[in-house]
PDB file of N, CA and C in Angstrom:
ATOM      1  N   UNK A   1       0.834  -1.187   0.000  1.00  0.00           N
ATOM      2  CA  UNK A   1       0.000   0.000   0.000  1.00  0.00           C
ATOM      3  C   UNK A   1       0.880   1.252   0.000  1.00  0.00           C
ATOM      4  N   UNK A   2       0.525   2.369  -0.672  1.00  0.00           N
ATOM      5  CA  UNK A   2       1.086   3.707  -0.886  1.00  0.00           C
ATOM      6  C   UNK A   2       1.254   4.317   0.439  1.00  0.00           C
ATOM      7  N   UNK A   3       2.299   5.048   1.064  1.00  0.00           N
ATOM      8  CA  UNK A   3       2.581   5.804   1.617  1.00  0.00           C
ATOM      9  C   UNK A   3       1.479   7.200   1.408  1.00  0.00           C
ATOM     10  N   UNK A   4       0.772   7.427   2.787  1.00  0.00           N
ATOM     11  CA  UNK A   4       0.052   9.134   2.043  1.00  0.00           C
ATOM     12  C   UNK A   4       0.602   9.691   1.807  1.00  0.00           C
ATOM     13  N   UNK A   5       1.638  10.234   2.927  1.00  0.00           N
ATOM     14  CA  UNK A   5       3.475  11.515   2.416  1.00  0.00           C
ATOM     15  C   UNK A   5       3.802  11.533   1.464  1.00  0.00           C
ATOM     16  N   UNK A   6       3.364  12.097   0.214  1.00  0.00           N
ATOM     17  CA  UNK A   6       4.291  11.852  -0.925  1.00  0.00           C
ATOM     18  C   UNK A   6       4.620  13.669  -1.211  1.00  0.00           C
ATOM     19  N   UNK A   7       6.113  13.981  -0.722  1.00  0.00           N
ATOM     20  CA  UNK A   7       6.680  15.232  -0.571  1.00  0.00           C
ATOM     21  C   UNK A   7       6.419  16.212  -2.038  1.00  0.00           C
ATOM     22  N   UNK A   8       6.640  16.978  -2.208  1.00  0.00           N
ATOM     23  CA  UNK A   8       6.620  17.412  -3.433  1.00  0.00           C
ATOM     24  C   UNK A   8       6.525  18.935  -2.928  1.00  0.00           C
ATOM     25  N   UNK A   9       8.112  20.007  -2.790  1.00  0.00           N
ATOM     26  CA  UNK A   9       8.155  21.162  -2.332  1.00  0.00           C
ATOM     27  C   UNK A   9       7.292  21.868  -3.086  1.00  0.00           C
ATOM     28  N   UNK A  10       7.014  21.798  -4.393  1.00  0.00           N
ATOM     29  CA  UNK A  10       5.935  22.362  -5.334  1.00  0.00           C
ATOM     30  C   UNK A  10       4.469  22.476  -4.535  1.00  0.00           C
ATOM     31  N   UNK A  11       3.826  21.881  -4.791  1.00  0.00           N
ATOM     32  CA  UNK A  11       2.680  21.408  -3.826  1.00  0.00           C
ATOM     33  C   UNK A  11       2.353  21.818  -2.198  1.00  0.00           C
ATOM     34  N   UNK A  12       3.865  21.937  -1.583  1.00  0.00           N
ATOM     35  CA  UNK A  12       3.803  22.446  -0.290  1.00  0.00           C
ATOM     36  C   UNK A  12       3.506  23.851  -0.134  1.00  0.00           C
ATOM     37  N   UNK A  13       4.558  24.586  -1.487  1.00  0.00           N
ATOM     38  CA  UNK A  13       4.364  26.057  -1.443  1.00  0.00           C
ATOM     39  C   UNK A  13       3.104  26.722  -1.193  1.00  0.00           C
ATOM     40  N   UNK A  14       2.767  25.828  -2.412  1.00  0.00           N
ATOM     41  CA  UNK A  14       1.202  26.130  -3.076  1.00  0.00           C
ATOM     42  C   UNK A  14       0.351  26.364  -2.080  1.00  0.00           C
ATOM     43  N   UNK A  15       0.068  25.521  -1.237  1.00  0.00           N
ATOM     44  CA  UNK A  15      -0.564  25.004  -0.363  1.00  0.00           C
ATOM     45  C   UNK A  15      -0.321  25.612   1.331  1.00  0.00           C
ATOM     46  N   UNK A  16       0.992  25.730   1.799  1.00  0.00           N
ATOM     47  CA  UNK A  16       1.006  26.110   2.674  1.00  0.00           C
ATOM     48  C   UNK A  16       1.910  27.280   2.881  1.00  0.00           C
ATOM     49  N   UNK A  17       2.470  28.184   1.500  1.00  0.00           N
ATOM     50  CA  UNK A  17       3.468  29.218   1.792  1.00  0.00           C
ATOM     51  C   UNK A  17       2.803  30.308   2.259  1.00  0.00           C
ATOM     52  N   UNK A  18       3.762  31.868   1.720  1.00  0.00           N
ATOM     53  CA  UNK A  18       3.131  32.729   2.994  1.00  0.00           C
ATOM     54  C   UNK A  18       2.244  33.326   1.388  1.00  0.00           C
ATOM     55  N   UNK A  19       2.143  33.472   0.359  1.00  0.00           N
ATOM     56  CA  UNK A  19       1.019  33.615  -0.661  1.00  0.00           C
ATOM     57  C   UNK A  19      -0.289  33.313  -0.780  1.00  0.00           C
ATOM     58  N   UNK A  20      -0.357  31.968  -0.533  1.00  0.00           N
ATOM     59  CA  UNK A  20      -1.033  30.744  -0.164  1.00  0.00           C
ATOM     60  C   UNK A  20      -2.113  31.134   1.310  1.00  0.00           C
ATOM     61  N   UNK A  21      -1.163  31.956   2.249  1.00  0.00           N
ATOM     62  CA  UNK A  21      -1.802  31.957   3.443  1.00  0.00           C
ATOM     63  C   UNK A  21      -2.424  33.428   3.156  1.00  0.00           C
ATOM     64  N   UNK A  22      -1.612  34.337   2.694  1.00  0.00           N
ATOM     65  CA  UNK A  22      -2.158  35.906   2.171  1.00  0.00           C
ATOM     66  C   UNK A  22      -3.471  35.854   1.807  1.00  0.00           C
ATOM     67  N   UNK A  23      -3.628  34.831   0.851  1.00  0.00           N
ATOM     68  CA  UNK A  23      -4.755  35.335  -0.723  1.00  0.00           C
ATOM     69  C   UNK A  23      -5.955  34.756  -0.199  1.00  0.00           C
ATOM     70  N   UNK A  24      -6.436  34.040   1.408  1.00  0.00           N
ATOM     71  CA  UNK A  24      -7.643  34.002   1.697  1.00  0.00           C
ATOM     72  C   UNK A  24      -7.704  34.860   3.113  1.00  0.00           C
ATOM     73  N   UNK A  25      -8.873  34.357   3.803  1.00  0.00           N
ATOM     74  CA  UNK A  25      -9.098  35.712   4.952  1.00  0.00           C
ATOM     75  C   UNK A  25      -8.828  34.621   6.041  1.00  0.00           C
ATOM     76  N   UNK A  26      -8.812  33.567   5.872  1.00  0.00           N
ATOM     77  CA  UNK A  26      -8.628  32.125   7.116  1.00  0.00           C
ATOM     78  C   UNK A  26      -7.141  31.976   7.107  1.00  0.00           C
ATOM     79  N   UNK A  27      -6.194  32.184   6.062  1.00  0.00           N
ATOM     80  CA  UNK A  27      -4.853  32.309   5.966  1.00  0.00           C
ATOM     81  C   UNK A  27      -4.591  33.390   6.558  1.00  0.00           C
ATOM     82  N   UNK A  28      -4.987  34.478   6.491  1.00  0.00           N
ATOM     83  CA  UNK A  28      -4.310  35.537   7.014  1.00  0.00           C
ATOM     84  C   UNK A  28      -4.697  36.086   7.989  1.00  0.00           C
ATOM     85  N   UNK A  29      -5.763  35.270   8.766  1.00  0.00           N
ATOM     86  CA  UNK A  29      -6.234  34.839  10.225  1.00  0.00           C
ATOM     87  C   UNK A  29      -5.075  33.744  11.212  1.00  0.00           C
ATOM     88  N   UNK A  30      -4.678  32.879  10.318  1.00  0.00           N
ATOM     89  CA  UNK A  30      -3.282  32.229  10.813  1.00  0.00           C
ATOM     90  C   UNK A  30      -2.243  33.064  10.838  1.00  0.00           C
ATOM     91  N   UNK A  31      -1.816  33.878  10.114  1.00  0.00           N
ATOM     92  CA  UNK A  31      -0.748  33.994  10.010  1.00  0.00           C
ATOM     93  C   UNK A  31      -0.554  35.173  11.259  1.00  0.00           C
ATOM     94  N   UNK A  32      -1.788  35.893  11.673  1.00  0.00           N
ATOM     95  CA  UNK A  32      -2.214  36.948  12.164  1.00  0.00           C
ATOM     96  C   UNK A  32      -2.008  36.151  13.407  1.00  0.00           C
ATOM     97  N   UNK A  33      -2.380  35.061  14.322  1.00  0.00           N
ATOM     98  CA  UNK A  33      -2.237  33.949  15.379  1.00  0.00           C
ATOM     99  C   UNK A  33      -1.092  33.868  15.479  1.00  0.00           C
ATOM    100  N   UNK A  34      -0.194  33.377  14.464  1.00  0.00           N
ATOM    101  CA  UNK A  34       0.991  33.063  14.589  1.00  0.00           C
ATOM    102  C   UNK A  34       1.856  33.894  14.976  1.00  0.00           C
ATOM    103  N   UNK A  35       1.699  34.925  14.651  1.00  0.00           N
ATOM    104  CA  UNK A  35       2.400  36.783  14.992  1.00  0.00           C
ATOM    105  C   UNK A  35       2.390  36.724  16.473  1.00  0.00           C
ATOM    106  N   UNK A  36       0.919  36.696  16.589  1.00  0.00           N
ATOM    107  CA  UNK A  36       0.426  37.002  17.973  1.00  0.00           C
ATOM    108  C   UNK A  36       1.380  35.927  19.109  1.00  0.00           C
ATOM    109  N   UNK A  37       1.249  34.597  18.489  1.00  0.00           N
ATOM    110  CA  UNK A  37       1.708  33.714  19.892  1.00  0.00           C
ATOM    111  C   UNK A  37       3.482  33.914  19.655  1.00  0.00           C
ATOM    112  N   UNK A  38       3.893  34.894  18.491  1.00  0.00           N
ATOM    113  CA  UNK A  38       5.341  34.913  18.833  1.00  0.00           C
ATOM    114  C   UNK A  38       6.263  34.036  18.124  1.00  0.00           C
ATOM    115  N   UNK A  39       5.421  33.091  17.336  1.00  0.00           N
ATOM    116  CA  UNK A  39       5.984  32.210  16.515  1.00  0.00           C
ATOM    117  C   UNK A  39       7.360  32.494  15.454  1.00  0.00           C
ATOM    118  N   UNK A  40       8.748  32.271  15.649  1.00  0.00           N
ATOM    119  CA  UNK A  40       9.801  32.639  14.938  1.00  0.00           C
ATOM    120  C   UNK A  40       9.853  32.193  13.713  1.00  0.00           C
ATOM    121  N   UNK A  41       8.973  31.205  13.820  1.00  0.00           N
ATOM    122  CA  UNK A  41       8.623  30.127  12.230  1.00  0.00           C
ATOM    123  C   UNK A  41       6.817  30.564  11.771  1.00  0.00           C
ATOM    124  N   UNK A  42       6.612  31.392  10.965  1.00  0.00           N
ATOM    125  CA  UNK A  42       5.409  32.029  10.403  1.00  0.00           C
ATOM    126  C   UNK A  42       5.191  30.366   9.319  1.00  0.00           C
ATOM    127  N   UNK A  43       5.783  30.352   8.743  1.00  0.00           N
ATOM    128  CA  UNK A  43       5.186  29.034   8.209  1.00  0.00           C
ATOM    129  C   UNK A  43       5.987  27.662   8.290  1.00  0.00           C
ATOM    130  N   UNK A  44       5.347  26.794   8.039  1.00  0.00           N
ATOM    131  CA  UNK A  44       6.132  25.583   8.300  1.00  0.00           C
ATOM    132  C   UNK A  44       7.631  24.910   7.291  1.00  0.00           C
ATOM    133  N   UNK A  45       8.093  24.372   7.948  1.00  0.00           N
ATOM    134  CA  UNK A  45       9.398  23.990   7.405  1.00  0.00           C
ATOM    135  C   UNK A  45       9.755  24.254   5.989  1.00  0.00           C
ATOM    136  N   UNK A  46       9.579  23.559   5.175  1.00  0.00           N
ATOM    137  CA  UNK A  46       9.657  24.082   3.629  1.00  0.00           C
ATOM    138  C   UNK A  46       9.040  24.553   2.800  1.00  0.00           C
ATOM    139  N   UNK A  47       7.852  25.296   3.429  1.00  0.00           N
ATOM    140  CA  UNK A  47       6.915  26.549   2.434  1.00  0.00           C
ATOM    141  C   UNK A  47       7.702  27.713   2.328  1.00  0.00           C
ATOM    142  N   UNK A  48       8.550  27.738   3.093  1.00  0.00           N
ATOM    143  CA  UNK A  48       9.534  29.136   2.362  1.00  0.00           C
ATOM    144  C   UNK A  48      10.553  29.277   1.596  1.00  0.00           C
ATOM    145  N   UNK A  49      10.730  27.463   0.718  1.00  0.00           N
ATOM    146  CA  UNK A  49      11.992  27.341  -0.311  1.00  0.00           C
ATOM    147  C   UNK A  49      11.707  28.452  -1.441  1.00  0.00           C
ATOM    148  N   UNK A  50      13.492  28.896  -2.291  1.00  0.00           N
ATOM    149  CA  UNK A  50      12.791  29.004  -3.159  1.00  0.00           C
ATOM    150  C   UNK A  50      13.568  28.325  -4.367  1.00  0.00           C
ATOM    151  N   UNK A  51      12.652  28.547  -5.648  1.00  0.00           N
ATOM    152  CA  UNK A  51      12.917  27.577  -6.816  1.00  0.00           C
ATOM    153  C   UNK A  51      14.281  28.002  -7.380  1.00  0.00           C
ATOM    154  N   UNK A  52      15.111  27.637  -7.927  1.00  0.00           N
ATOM    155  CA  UNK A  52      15.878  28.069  -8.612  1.00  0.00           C
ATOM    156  C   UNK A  52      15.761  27.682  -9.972  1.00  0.00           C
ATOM    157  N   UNK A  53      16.424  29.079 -10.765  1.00  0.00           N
ATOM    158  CA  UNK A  53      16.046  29.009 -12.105  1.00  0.00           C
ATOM    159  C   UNK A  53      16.851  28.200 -12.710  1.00  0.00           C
ATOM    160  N   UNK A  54      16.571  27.982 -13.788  1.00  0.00           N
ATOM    161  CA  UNK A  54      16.957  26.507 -14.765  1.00  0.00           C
ATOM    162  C   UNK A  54      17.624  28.027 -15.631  1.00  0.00           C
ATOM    163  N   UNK A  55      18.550  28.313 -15.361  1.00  0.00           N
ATOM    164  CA  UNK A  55      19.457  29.693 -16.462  1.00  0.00           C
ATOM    165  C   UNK A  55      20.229  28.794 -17.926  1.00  0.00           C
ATOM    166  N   UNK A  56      20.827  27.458 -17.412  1.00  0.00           N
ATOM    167  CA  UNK A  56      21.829  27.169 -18.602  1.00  0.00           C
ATOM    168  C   UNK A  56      20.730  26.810 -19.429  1.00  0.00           C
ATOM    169  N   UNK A  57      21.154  27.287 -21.013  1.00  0.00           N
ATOM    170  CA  UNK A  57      20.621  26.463 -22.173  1.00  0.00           C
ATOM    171  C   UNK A  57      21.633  25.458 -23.262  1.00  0.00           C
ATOM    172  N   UNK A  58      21.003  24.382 -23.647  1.00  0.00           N
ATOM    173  CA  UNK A  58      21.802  23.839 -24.712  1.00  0.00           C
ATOM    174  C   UNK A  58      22.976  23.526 -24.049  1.00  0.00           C
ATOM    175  N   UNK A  59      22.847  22.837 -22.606  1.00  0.00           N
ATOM    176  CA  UNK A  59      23.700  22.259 -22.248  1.00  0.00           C
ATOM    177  C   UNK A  59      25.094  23.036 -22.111  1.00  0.00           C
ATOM    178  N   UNK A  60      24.987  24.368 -22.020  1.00  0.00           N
ATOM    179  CA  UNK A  60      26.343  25.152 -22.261  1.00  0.00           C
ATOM    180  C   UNK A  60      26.119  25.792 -20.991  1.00  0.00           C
TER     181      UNK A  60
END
């Protein structure tokens, strides 16, 4: 049987970064909690990666 965890930093962003928490009024009711109790970590572990760009072309 499948593991539920299936990681995918893509998906996490989406889902739990600080954009993610902005763009509804229940997100930015958390994030507003989280302020409040003092929290040094506003979101969780890897919603704040970021992507790096794919710059080389043609293998050069």
């Amino acid at each position: 049987m499948k593991r539920t965890f299936q990681p995918s930093r893509r998906s996490r962003v989406k889902q739990h970064g600080f954009r993610a928490r902005m763009s509804t009024k229940a997100g930015r009711r958390i994030l507003k909690n989280r302020r409040r109790k003092g929290c040094k970590r506003l979101l969780p572990k890897g919603a704040e990666l970021k992507f790096e760009r794919h710059v080389t072309q043609h293998g050069v």
